[in-house]
Protein backbone atom coordinates (compact mmCIF):
# COMPACT_ATOMS: atom_id res chain seq x y z
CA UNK A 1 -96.94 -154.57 -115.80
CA UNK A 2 -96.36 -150.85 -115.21
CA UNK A 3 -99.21 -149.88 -117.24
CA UNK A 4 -101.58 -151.36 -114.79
CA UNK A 5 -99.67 -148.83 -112.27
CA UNK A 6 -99.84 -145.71 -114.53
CA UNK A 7 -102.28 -142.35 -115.95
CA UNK A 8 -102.09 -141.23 -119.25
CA UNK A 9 -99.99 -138.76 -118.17
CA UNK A 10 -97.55 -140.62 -116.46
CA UNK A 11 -94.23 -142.22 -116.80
CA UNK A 12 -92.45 -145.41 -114.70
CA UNK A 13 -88.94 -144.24 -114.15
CA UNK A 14 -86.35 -147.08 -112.93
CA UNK A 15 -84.31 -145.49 -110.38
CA UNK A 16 -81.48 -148.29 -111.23
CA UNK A 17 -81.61 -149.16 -107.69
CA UNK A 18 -82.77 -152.55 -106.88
CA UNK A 19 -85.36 -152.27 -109.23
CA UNK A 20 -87.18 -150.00 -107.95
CA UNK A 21 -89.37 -147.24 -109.99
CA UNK A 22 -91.10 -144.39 -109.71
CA UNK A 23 -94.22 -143.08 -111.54
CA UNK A 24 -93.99 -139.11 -112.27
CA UNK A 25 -96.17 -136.60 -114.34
CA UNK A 26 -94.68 -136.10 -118.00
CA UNK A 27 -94.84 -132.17 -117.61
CA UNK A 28 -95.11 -131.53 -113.71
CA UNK A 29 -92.87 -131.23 -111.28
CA UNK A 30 -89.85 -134.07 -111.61
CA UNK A 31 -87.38 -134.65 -109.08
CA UNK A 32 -83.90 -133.49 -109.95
CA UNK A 33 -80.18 -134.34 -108.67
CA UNK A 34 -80.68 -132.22 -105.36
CA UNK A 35 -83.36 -135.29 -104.24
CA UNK A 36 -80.78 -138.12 -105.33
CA UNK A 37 -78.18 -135.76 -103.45
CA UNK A 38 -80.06 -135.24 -100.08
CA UNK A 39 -81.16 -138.90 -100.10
CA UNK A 40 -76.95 -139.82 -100.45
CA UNK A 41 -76.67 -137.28 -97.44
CA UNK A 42 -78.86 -138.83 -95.08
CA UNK A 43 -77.09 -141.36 -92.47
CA UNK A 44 -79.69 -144.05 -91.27
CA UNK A 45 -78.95 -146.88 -89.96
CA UNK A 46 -80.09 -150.10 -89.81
CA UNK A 47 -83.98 -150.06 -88.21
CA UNK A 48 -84.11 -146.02 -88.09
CA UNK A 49 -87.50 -144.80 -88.42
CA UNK A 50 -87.50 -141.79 -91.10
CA UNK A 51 -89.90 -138.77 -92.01
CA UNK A 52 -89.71 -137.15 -95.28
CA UNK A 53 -91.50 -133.83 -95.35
CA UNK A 54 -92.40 -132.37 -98.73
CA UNK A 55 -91.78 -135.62 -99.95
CA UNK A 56 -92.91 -135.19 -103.72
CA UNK A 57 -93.10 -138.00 -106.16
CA UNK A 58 -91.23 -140.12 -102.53
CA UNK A 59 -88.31 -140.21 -104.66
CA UNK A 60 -86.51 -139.49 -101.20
CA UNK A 61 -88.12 -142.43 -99.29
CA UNK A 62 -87.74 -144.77 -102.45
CA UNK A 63 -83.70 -144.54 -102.53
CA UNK A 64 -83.59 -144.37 -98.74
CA UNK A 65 -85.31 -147.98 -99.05
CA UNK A 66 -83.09 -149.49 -101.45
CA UNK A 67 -79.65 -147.69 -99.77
CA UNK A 68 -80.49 -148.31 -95.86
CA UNK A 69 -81.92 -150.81 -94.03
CA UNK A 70 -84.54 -148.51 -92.35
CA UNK A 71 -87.35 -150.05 -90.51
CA UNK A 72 -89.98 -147.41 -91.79
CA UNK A 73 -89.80 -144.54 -93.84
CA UNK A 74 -93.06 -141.98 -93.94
CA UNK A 75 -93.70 -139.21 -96.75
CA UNK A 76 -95.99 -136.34 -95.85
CA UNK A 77 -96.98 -134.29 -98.58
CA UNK A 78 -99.63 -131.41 -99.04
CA UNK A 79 -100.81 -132.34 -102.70
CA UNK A 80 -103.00 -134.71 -102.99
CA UNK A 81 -102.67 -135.60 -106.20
CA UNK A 82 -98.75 -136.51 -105.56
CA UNK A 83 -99.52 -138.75 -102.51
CA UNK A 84 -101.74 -140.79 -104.85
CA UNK A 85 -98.89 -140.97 -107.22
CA UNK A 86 -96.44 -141.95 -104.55
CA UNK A 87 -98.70 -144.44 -102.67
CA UNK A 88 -99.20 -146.26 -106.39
CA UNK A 89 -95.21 -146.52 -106.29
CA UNK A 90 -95.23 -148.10 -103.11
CA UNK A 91 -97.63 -150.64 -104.58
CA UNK A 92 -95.33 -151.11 -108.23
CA UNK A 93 -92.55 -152.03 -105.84
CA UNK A 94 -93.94 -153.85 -103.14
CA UNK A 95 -93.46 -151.71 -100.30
CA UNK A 96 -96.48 -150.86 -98.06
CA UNK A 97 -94.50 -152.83 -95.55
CA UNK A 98 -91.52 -150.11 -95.08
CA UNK A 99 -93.26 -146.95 -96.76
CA UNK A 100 -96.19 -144.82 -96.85
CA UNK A 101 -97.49 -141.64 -97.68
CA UNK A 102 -99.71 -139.56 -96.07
CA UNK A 103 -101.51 -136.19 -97.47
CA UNK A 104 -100.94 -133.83 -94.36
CA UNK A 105 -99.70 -130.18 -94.21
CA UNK A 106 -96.46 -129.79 -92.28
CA UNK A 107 -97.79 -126.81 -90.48
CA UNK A 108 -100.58 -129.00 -88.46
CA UNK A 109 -98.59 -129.33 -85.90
CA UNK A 110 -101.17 -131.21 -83.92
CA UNK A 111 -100.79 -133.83 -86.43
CA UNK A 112 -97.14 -134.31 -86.34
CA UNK A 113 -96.84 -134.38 -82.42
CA UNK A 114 -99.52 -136.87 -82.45
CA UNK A 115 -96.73 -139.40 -84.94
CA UNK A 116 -94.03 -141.55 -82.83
CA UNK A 117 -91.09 -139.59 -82.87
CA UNK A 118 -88.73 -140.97 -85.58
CA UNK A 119 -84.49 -141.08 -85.83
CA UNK A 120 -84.15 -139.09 -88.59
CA UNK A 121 -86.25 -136.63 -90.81
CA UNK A 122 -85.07 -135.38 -94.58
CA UNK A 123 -86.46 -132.75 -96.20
CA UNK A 124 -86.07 -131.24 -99.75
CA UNK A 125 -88.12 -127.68 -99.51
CA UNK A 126 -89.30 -125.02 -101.90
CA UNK A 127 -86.36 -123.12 -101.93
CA UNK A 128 -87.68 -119.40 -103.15
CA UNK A 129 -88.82 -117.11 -101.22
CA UNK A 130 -92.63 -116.31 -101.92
CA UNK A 131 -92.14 -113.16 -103.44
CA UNK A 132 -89.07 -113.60 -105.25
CA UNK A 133 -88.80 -114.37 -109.10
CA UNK A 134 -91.43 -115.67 -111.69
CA UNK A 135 -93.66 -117.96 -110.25
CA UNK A 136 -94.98 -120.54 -112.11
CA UNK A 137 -98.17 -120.52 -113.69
CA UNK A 138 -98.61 -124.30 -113.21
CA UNK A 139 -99.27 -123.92 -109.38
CA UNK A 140 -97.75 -127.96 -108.66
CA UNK A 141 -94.25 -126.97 -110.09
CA UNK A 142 -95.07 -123.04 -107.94
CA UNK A 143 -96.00 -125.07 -104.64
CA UNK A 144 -92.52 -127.32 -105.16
CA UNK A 145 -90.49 -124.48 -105.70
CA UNK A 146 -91.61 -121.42 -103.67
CA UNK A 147 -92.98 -121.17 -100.09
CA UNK A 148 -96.57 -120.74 -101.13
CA UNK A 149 -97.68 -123.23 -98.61
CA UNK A 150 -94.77 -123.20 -96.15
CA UNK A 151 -91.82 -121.09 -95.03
CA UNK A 152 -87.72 -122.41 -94.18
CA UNK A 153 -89.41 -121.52 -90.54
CA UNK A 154 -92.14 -123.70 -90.81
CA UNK A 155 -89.93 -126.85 -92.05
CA UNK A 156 -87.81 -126.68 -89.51
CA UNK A 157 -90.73 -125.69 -86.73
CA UNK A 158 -92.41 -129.47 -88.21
CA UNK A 159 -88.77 -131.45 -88.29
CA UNK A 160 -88.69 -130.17 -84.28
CA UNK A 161 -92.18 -131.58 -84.13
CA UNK A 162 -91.39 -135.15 -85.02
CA UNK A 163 -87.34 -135.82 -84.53
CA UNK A 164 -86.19 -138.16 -81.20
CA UNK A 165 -83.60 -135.84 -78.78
CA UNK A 166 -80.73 -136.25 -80.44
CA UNK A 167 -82.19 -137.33 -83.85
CA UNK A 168 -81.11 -135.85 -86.67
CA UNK A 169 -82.39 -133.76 -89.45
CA UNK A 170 -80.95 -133.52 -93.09
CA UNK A 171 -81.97 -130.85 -95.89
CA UNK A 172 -81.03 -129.57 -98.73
CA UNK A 173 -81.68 -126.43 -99.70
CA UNK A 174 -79.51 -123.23 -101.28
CA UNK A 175 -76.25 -121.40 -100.12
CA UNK A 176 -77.92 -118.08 -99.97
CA UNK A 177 -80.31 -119.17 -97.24
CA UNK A 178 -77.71 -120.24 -95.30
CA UNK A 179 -77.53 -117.50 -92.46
CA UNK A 180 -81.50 -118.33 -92.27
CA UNK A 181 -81.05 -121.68 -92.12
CA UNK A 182 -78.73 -121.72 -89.61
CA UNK A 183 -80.57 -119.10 -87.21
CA UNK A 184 -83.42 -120.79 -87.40
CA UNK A 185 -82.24 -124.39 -86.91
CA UNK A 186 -80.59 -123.02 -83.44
CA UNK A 187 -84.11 -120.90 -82.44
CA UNK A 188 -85.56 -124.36 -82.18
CA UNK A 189 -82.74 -126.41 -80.57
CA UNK A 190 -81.77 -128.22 -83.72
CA UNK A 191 -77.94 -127.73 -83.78
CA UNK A 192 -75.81 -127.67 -87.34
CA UNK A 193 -73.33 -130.62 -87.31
CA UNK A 194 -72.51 -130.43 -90.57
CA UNK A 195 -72.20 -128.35 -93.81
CA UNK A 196 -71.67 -129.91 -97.62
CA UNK A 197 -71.91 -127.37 -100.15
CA UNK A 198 -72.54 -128.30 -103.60
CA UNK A 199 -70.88 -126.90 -106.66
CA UNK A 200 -71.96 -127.03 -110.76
CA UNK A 201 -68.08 -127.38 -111.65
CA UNK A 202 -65.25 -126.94 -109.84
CA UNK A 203 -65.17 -123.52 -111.44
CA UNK A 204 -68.09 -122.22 -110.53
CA UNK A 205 -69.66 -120.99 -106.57
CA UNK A 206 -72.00 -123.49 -105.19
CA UNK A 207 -75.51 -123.50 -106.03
CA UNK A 208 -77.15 -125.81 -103.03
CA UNK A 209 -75.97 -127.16 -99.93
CA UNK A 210 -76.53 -130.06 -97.86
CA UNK A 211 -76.83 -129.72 -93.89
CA UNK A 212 -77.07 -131.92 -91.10
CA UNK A 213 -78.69 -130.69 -87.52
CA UNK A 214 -78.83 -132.51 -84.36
CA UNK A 215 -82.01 -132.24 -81.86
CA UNK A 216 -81.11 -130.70 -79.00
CA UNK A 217 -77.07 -131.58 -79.64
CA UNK A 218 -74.00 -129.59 -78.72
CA UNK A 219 -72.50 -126.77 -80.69
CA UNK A 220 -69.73 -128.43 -83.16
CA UNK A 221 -70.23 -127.53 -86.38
CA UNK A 222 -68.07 -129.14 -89.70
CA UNK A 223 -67.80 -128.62 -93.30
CA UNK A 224 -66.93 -131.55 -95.75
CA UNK A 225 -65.31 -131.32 -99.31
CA UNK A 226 -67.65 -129.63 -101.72
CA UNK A 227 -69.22 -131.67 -103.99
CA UNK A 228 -68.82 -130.87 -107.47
CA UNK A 229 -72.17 -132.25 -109.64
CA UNK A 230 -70.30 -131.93 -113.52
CA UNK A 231 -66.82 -131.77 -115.18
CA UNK A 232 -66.05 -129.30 -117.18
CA UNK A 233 -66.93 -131.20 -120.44
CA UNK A 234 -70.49 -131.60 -118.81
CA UNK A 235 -69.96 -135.10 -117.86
CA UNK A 236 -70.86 -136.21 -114.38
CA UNK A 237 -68.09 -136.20 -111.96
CA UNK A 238 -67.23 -139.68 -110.58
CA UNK A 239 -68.77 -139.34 -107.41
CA UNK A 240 -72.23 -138.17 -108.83
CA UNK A 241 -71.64 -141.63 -110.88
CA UNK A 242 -70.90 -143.38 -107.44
CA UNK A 243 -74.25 -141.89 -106.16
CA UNK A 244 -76.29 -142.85 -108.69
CA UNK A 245 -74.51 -146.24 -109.47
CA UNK A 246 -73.04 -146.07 -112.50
């Protein structure tokens, strides 16, 4: 059946999640723990209306549909070519009714203000700067993982954009941006709630982190247990088994 669904150079992943799958490219950009990891993050409750910006293959969307009992759930994504991937997910599983995608950059900000406001908004961003390290020569895997087409300013500028008062934002991202992050979030009246750094091994300093930010909310800001991804054998720990439940 997933053959009707797929390219050549495509494969039908089962996200062991109420049977949902997702189609990805064989040698493009796949997503990786820190999607499964944000998506886990996220509190939305029952009919909450989500955004995910840079939203990829929708792996973000796809979990957030099988773990909450969101009312609707949009993906906005510059490439093309991914939204088309994404949107032929939506159909595999069934769910044009709670999901889309749409092909938009998150810099239009005429766009965005013109959406309903929504409860919640994830986001999963290219975490180099533009000019730091290699980039890759396959500009799909460059575009995921530097800020070629948008900056941590411009995330956060488009999360203002569409986020309810009060709503909240959740993104992952990496510890080193963190005084960025944070500056940022309070230039546009998002205000960190809450800090979960994330950790290879309980031996080693944490590589990402996970933050929460309120619209327009008071200044209280708390950090949870780090979360530690592997034991020291290279096993999962058991709550990376929890999240992805095994």
């Amino acid at each position: 059946m997933g053959n009707n669904f797929l390219k050549e150079d495509e494969t039908l992943d089962d996200l062991q999640l109420k049977g949902i799958c997702v189609i990805q490219k064989k040698h493009a950009f796949r997503f990786g723990v820190d999607a499964v990891l944000l998506a886990n993050f996220a509190t939305v409750k029952k009919d909450a209306t989500v955004i995910d910006l840079c939203t990829g293959t929708g792996i973000v969307p796809f979990i957030l549909s099988g773990k909450t009992k969101a009312f609707k759930i949009t993906g906005i994504e510059i490439q093309e070519e991914m939204v088309e991937m994404a949107n032929r997910s939506c159909r595999f599983n069934k769910l044009e009714d709670k999901i889309k995608f749409i092909n938009k950059d998150l810099k239009d900000l005429k766009f965005l203000k013109n959406l309903s406001k929504v409860d919640v908004v994830t986001v999963n961003p290219p975490y180099k700067l533009k000019n730091s390290g290699i980039i890759n020569p396959n500009d799909r895997d460059a575009i995921a993982r530097h800020e070629i087409c948008c900056t941590l300013e411009d995330v956060i500028k488009a999360c203002k954009s569409v986020l309810k008062d009060n709503g909240r934002m959740y993104m992952i991202h990496r510890p080193d941006r963190l005084a960025d992050i944070i500056c940022i979030m309070r230039k546009y009246k998002i205000e960190p709630k809450l800090i979960k750094m994330v950790q290879p091994n309980f031996k080693k300093a944490p590589n990402m982190l996970l933050i929460e930010g309120q619209n327009n909310g008071g200044t209280f800001l708390k950090w949870e247990t780090p979360l530690c991804v592997h034991n020291l054998d290279g096993t999962y720990t058991d709550e990376i088994n929890k999240i992805y439940g095994k």
